[in-house]
C-alpha atoms as a PDB file:
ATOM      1  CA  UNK A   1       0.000   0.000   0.000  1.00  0.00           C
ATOM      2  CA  UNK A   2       1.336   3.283  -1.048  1.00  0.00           C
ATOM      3  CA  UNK A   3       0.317   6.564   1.287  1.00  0.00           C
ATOM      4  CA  UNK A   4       2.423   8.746  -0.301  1.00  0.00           C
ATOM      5  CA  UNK A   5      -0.313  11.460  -2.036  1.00  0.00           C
ATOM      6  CA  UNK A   6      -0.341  12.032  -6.097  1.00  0.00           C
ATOM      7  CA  UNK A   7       1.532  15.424  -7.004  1.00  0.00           C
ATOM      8  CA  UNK A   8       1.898  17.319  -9.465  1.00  0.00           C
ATOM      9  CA  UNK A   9       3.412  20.434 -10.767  1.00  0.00           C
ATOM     10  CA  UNK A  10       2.317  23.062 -12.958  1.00  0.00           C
ATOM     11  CA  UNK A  11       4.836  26.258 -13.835  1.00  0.00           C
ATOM     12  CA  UNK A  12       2.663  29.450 -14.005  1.00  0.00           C
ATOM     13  CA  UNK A  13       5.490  31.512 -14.230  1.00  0.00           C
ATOM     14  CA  UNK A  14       5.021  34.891 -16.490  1.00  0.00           C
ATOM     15  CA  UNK A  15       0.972  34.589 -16.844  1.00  0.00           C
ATOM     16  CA  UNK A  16      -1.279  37.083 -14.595  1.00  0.00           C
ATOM     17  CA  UNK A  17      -4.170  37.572 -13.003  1.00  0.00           C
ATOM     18  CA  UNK A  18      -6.172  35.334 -13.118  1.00  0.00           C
ATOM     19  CA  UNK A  19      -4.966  32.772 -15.456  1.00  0.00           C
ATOM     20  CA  UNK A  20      -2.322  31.222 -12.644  1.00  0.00           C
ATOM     21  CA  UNK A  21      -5.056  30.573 -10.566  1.00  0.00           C
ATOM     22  CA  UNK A  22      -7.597  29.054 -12.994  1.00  0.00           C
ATOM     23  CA  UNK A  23      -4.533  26.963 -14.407  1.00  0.00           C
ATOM     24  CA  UNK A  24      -4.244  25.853 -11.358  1.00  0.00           C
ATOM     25  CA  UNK A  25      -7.832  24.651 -10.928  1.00  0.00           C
ATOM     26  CA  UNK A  26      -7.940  22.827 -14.233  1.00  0.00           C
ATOM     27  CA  UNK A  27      -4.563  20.869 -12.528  1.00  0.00           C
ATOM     28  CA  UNK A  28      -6.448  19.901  -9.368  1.00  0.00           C
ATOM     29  CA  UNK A  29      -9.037  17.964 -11.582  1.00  0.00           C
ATOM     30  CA  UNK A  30      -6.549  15.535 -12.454  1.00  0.00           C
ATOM     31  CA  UNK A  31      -5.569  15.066  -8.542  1.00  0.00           C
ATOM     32  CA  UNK A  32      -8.061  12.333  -6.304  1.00  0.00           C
ATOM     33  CA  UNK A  33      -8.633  13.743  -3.214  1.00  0.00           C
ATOM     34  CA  UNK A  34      -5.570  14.673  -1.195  1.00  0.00           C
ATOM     35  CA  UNK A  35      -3.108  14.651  -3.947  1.00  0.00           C
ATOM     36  CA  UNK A  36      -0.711  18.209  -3.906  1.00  0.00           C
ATOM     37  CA  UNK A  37      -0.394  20.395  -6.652  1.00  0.00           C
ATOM     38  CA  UNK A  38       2.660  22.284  -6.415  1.00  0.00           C
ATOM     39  CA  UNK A  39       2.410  25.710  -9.047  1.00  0.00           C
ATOM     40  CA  UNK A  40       4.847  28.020  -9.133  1.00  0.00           C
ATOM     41  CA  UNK A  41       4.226  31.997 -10.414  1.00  0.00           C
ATOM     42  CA  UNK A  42       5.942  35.032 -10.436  1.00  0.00           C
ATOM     43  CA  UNK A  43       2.461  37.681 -10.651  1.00  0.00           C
ATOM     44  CA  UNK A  44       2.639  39.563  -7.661  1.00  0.00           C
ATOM     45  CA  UNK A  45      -1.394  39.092  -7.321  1.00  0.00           C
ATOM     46  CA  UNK A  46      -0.774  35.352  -6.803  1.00  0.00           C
ATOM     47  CA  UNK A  47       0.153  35.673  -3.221  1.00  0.00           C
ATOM     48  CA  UNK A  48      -3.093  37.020  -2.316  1.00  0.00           C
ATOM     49  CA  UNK A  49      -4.969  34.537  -4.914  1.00  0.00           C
ATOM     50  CA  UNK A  50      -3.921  31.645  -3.783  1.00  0.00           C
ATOM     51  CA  UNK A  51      -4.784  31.761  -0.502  1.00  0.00           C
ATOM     52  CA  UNK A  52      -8.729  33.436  -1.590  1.00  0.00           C
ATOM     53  CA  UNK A  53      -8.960  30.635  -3.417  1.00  0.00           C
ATOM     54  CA  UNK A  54      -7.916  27.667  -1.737  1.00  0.00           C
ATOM     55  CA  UNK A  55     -10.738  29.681   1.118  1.00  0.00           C
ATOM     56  CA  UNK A  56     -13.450  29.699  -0.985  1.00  0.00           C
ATOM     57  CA  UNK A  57     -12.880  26.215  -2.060  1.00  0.00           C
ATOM     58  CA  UNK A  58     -12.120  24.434   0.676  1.00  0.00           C
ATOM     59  CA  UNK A  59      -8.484  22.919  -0.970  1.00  0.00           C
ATOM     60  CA  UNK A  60      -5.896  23.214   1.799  1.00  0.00           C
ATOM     61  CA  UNK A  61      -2.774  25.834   1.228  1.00  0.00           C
ATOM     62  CA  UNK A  62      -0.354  23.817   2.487  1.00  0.00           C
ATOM     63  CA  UNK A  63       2.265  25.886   2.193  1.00  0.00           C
ATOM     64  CA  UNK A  64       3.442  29.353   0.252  1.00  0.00           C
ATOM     65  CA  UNK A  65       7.167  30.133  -0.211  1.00  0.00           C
ATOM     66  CA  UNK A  66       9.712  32.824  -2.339  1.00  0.00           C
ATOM     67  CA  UNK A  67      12.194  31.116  -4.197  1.00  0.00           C
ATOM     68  CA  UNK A  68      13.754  34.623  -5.418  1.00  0.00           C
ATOM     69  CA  UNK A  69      11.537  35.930  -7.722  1.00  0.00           C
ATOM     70  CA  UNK A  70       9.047  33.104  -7.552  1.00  0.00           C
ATOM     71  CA  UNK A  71       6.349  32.180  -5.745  1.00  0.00           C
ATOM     72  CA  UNK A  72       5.555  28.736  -4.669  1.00  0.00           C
ATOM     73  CA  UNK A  73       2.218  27.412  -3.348  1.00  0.00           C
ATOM     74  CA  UNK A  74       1.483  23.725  -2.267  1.00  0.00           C
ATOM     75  CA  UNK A  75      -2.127  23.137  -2.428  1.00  0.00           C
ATOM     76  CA  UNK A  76      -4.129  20.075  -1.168  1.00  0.00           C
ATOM     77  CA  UNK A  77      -6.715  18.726  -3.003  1.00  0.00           C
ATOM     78  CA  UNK A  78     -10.346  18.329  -0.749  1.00  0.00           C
END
């Protein structure tokens, strides 16, 4: 039995508002429930998005990070 959850990873780096976060959305389809989706983007608006988002939709922001000019959110699937 494997727990380790699906991931995946989707590079949002250069689009804007809002097209990181609906990318991001179409990813999390392909996860089952409790698989992470890793995306990384560099629009400033993401660090607020992210977080609205994974509130209104009851995925889990597991983490958000700056790797230098990048941001990087880890989102669990609900």
């Amino acid at each position: 039995m494997n727990d380790t959850p699906a991931t995946l990873e989707y590079d949002a780096t250069g689009l804007l508002c809002p097209l990181p976060v609906l990318r991001a959305n179409r990813k999390l389809r392909e996860l089952p429930v409790g698989g992470l989706l890793t995306v990384r983007a560099t629009d400033p608006a993401a660090e607020a998005d992210f977080p609205a988002y994974c509130r209104q939709t009851g995925h889990e922001l597991v983490s958000a990070d700056c790797e230098g000019e990048v941001l990087v959110f880890i989102i669990r699937k609900r």
